[in-house]
Each structure stands twice: as structure tokens, then as C-alpha cells.
C-alpha atoms as a PDB file:
ATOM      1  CA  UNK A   1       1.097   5.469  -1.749  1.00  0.00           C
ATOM      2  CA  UNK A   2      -0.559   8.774  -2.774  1.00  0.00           C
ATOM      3  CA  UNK A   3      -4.562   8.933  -3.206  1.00  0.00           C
ATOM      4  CA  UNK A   4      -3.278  10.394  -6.941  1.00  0.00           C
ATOM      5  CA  UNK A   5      -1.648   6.830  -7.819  1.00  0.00           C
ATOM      6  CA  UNK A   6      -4.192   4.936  -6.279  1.00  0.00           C
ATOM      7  CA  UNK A   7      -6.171   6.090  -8.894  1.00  0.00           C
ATOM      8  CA  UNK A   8      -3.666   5.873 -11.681  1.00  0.00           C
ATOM      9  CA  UNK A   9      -2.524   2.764 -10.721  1.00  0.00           C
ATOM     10  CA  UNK A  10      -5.281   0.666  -8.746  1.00  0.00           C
ATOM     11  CA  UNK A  11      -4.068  -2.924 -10.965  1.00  0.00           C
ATOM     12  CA  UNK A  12      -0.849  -2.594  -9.241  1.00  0.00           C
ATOM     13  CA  UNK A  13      -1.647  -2.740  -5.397  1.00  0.00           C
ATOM     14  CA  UNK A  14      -2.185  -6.658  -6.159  1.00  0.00           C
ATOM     15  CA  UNK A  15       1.420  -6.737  -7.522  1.00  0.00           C
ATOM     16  CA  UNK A  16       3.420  -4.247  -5.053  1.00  0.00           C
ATOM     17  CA  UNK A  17       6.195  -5.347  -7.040  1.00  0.00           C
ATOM     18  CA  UNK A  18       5.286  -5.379 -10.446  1.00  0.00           C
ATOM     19  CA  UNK A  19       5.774  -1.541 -11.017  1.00  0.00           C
ATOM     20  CA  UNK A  20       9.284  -1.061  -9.323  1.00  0.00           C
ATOM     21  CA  UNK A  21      12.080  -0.716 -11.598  1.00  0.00           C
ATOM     22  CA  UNK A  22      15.078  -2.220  -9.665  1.00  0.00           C
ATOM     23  CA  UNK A  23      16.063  -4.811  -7.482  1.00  0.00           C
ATOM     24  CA  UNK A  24      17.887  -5.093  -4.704  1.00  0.00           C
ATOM     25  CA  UNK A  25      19.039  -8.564  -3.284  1.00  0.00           C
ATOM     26  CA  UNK A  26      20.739  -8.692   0.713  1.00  0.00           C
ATOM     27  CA  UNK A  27      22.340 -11.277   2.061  1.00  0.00           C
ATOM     28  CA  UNK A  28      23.072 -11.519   6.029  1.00  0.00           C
ATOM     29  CA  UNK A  29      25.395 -14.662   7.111  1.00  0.00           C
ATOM     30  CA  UNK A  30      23.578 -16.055   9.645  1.00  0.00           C
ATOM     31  CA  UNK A  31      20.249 -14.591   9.308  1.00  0.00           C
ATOM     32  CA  UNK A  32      17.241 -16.035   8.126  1.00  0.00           C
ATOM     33  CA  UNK A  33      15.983 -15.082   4.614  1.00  0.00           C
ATOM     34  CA  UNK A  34      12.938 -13.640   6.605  1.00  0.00           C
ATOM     35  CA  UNK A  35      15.200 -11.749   9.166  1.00  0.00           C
ATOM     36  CA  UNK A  36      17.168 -10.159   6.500  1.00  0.00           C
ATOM     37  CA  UNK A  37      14.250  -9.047   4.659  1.00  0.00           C
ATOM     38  CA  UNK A  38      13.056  -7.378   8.103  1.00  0.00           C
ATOM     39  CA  UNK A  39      16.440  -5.397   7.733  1.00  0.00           C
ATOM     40  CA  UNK A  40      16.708  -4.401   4.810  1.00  0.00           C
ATOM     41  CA  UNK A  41      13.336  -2.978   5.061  1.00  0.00           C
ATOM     42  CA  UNK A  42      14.072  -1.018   8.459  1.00  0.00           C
ATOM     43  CA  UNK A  43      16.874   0.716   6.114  1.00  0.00           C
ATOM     44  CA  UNK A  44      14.476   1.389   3.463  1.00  0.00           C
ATOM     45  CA  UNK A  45      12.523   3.355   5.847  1.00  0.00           C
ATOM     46  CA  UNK A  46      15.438   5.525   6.818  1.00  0.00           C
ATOM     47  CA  UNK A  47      16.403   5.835   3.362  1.00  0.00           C
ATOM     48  CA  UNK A  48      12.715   6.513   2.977  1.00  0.00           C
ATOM     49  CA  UNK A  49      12.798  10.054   5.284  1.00  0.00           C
ATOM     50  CA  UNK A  50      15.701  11.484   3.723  1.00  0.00           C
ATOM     51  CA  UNK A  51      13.288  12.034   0.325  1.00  0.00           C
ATOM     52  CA  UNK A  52      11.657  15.453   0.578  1.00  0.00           C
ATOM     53  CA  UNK A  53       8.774  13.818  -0.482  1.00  0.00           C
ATOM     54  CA  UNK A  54       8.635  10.145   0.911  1.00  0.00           C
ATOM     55  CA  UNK A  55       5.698   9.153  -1.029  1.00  0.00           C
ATOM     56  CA  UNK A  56       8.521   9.135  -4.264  1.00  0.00           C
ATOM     57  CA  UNK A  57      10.618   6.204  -2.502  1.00  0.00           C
ATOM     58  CA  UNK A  58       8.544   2.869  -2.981  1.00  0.00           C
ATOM     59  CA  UNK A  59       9.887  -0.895  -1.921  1.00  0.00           C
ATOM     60  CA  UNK A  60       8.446  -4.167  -1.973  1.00  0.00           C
ATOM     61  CA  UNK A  61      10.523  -6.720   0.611  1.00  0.00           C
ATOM     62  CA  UNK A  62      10.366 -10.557  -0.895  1.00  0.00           C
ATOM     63  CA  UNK A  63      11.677 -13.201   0.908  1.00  0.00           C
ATOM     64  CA  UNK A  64      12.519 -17.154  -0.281  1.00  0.00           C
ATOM     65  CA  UNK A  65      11.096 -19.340   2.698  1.00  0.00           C
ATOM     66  CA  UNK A  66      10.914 -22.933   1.905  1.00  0.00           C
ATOM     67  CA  UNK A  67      10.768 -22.940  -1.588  1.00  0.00           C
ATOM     68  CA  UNK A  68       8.000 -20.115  -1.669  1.00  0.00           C
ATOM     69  CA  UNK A  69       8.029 -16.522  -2.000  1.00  0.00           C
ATOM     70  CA  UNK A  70       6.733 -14.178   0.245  1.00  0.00           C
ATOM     71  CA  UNK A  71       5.874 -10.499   0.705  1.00  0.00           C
ATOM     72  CA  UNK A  72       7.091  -8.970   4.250  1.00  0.00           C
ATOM     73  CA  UNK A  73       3.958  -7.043   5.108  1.00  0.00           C
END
């Protein structure tokens, strides 16, 4: 995230998911919830660099694990 949003936006970095305006939900057959998170995210990164400016592109990855949500960090 740019130093210019930080400052715009400082509320959000406690909800990295509260600003985004879509959703994406991935589903691999016989991966873990956790596992497909981690891949989804490694194509978010490619898709990521393609972006002239990559600070544009901006993802949260949530996972279900045992009745809980949590943020891949």
C-alpha cells in the first residue's frame, strides 16, 4: 500500500478487507481451505506484476479453518 493511502485510509489497515470491492471464492479438490488460499494468492501476485502500477491491484486471502476465519498473512 502507498504512503498516500496510508494516510487516506489508516481505519482500513485493521480491516484489509473491508475496502475491496469484489470477491473471489477458489475451490481446489483435495486441498485444504488454507492450501488453496496459499494459491490463489501466489496467482494474485502474478496477476499483481502485470499492473503498470502494482500498488493499484490490492487482495485480502480469507480462509474457513474450523469454523473460524482467517487472514493468510
Amino acid at each position: 500500500m502507498t504512503t498516500e493511502r496510508l494516510i487516506q485510509e489508516p481505519e482500513m489497515e485493521g480491516k484489509p478487507a473491508a475496502s475491496l470491492k469484489y470477491s473471489l471464492v477458489t475451490k481446489c479438490p483435495g486441498l485444504s481451505n488454507e492450501d488453496t488460499a496459499r494459491r490463489t494468492g501466489n496467482i494474485m501476485d502474478y496477476v499483481r506484476t502485470l499492473n503498470d502500477d502494482p500498488s493499484l491491484f490490492r487482495c485480502a486471502l480469507i480462509y474457513e479453518k474450523k469454523g473460524e476465519y482467517h487472514l493468510l498473512g
